[in-house]
Protein backbone atom coordinates (compact mmCIF):
# COMPACT_ATOMS: atom_id res chain seq x y z
CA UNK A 1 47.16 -40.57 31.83
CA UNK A 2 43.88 -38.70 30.68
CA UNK A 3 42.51 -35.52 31.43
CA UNK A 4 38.94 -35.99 31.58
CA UNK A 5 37.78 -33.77 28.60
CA UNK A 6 36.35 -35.59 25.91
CA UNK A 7 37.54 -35.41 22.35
CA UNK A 8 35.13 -36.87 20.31
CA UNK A 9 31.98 -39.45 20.80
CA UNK A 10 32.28 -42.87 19.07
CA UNK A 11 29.97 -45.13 18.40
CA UNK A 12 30.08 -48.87 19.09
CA UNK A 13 30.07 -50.76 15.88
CA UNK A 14 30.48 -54.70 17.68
CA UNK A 15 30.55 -56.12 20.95
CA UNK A 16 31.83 -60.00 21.04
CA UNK A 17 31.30 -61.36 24.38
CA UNK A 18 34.06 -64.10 25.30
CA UNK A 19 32.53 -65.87 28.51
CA UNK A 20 35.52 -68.57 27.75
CA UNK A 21 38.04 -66.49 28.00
CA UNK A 22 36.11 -63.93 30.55
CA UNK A 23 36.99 -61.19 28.27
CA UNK A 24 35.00 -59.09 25.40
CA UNK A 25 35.98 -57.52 22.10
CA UNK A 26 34.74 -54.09 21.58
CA UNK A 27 35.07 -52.52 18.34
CA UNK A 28 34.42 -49.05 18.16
CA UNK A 29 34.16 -46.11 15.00
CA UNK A 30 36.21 -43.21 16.12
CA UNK A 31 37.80 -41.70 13.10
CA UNK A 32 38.73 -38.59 14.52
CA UNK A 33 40.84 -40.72 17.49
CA UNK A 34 42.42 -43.54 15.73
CA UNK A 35 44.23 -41.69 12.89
CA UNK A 36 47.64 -42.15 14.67
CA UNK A 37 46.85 -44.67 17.43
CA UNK A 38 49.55 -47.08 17.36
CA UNK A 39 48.99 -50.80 17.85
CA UNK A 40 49.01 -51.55 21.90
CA UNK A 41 48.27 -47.29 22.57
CA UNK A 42 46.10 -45.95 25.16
CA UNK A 43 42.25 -45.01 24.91
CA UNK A 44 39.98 -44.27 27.02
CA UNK A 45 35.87 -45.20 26.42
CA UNK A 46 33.31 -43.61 28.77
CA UNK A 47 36.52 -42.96 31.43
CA UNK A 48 38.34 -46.99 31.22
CA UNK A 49 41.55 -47.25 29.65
CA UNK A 50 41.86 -49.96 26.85
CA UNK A 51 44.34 -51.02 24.80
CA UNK A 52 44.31 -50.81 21.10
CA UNK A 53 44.71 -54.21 19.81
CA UNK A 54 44.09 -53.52 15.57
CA UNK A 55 42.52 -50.81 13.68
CA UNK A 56 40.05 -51.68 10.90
CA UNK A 57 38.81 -49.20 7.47
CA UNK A 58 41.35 -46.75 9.16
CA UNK A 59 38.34 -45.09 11.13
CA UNK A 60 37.91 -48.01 13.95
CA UNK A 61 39.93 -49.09 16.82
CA UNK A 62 38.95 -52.91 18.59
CA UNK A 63 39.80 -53.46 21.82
CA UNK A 64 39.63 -56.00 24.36
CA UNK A 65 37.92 -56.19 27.99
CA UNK A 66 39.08 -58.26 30.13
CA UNK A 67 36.84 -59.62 32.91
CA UNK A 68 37.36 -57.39 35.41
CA UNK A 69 36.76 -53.90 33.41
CA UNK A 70 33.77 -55.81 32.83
CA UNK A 71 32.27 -56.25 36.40
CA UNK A 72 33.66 -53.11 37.57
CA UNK A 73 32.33 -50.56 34.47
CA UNK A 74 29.28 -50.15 32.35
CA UNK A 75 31.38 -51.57 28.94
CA UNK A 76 29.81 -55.13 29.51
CA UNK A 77 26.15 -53.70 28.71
CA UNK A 78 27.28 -51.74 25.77
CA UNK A 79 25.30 -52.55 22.10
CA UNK A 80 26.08 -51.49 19.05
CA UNK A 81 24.75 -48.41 17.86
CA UNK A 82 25.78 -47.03 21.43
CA UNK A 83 27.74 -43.83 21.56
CA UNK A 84 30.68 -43.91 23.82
CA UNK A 85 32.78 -40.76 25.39
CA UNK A 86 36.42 -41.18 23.86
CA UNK A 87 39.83 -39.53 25.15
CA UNK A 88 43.33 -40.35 24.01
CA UNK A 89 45.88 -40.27 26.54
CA UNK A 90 47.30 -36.83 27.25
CA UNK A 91 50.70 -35.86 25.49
CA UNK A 92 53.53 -34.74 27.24
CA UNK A 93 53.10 -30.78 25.67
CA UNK A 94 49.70 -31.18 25.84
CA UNK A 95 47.09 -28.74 28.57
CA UNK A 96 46.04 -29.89 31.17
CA UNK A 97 42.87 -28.80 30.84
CA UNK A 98 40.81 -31.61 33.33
CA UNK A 99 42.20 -33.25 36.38
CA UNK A 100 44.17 -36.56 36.74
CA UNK A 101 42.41 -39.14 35.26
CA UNK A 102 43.82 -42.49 35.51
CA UNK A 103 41.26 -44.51 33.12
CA UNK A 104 41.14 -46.95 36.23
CA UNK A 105 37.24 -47.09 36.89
CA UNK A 106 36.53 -47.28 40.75
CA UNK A 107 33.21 -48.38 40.14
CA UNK A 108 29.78 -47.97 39.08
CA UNK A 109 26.72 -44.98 40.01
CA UNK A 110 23.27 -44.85 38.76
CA UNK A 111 21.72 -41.33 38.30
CA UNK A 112 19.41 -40.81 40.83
CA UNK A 113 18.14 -37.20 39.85
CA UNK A 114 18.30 -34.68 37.23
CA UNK A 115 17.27 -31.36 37.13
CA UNK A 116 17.04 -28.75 34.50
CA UNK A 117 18.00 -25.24 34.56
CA UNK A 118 17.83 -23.53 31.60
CA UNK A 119 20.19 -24.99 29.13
CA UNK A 120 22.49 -26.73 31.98
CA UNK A 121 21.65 -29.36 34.61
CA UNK A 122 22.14 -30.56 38.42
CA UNK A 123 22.89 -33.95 38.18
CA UNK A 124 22.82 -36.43 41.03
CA UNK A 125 24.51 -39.52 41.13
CA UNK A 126 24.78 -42.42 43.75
CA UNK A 127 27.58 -43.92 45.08
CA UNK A 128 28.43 -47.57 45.19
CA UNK A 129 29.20 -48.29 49.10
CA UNK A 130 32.82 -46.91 50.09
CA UNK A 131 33.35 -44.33 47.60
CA UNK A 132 31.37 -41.38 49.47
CA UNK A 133 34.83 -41.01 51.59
CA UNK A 134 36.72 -39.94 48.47
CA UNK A 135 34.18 -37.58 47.29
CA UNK A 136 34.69 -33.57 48.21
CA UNK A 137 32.36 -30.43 46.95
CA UNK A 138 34.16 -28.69 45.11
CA UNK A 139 36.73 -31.24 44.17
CA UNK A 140 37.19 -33.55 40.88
CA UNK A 141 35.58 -36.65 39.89
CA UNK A 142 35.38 -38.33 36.37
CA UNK A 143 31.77 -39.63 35.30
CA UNK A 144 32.27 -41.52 32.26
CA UNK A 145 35.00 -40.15 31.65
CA UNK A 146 34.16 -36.42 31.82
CA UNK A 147 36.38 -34.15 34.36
CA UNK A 148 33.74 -32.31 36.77
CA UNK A 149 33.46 -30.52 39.42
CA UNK A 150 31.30 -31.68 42.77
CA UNK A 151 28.95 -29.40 43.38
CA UNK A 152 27.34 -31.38 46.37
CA UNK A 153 27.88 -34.35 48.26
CA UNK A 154 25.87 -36.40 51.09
CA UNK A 155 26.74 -35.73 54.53
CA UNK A 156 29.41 -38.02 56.05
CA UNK A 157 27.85 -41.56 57.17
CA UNK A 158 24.92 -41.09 54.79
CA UNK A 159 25.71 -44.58 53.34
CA UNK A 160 26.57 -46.34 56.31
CA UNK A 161 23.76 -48.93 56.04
CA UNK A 162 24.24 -52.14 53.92
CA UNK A 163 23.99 -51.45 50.62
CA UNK A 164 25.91 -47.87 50.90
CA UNK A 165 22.84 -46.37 49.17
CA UNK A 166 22.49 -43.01 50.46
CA UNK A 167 25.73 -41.86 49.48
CA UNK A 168 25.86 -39.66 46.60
CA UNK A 169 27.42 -36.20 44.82
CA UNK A 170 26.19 -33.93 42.49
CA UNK A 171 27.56 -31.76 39.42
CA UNK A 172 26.52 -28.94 37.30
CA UNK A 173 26.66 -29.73 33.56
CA UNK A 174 27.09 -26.77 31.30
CA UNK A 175 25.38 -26.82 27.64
CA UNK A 176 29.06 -27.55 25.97
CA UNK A 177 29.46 -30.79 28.01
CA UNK A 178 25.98 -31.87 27.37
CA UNK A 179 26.46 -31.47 23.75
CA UNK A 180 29.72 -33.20 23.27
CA UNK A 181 29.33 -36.14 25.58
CA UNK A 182 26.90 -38.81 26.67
CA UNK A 183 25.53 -36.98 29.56
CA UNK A 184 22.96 -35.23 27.65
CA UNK A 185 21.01 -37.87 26.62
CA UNK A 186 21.38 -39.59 30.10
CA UNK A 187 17.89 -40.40 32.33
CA UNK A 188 17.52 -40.90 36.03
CA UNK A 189 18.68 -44.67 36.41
CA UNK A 190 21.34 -44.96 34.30
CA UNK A 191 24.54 -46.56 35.45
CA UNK A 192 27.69 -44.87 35.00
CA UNK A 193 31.71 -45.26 35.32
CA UNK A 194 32.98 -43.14 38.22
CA UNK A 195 36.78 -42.67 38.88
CA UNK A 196 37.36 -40.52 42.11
CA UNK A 197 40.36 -38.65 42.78
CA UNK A 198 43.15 -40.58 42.76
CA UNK A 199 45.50 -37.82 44.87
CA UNK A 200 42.49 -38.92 47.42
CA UNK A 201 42.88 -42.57 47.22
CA UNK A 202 46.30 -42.55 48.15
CA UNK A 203 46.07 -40.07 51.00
CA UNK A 204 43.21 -42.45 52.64
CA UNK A 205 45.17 -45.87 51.99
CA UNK A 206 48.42 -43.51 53.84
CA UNK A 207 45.66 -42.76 56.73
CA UNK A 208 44.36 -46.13 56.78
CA UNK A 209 48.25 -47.55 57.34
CA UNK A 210 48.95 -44.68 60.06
CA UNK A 211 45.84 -46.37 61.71
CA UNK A 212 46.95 -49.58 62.11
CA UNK A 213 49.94 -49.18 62.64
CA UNK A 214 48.90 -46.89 65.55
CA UNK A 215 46.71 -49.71 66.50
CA UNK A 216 49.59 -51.99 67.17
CA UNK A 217 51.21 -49.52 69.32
């Protein structure tokens, strides 16, 4: 489990695509993260959990993707030279300083707006079709991996029509979250890794049982 606040930014050193094996190698320079990660432990990049399948030069971890991270995140498009957002997973004395963060990846949004104010900025980002439902102001959601909070969000049935468009949320960055992750250097039509809240995942699968069941009634 992660937290959603960001401990250092890596930078990808390699990217081996494996269309074979529908899988990818991603090797990644993190020396601040990978001083005691253990063969097979946890790490999130920008918000998706991987593995940790050999360290290299004692300042790298490689991982591997496997082919569905890879359709349903923004690791497949990585280059080297990229930086990434890096978390390890949370230890039992740690703070809990974010909000539950999984490292599962719901999906993909692109940055449809950004404005400045001063030294922080109103982000907006849309929403792949059928995550607007899990989305609250005021509540938690984890864009590339960063824990923030939604300032705004499109009205209900916004993103009804095909392609689920219209939905979308906003957030206020603040200059210390610019600086220390990706989002700072981010520009309107970027794509990137949302994970909503997972306490509201469950509670609409539960509604979405009650339903049917109801409907067999």
């Amino acid at each position: 489990m992660f937290t959603g606040i960001i401990t250092e930014l890596g930078t990808i050193t390699a990217l081996e695509h494996h269309p074979e094996r529908d899988s990818a190698r991603l090797t990644i320079h993190a020396p601040e993260s990978v001083a005691d990660l253990p063969l097979g432990g946890s790490i999130a990049v920008n918000g998706t959990c991987l593995t940790s399948t050999s360290a290299s030069a004692g300042d790298s971890v490689v991982v591997d993707v496997i082919g569905e991270s890879l359709r349903r995140t923004t690791t497949g498009g990585l280059s080297a030279g990229d930086r990434v957002n890096l978390e390890r997973c949370m230890p039992a004395s740690g703070r809990f300083d974010g909000h539950i963060v999984q490292g599962h990846v719901d999906g993909t949004g692109t940055i449809a707006k950004i404005e400045v104010h001063g030294d922080w900025r109103l982000i907006r980002v849309a929403l792949p079709a059928g995550l607007g439902r899990y989305v609250a102001e005021k509540g938690s959601i984890a864009v590339d991996g960063v824990s923030l909070t939604v300032t705004g969000v499109s009205p209900p049935g916004a993103g009804d029509g095909p392609d689920g468009a219209d939905d979308w949320f906003e957030i206020g960055v603040i200059p210390a979250t610019l600086a220390q992750t990706t989002l700072g250097a981010r520009t309107v039509g970027d794509r990137v890794n949302l994970e909503v809240d997972v306490v509201a995942k469950y509670a609409a699968r539960l509604t979405d049982y009650d339903r049917a069941a109801e409907a067999t009634r």
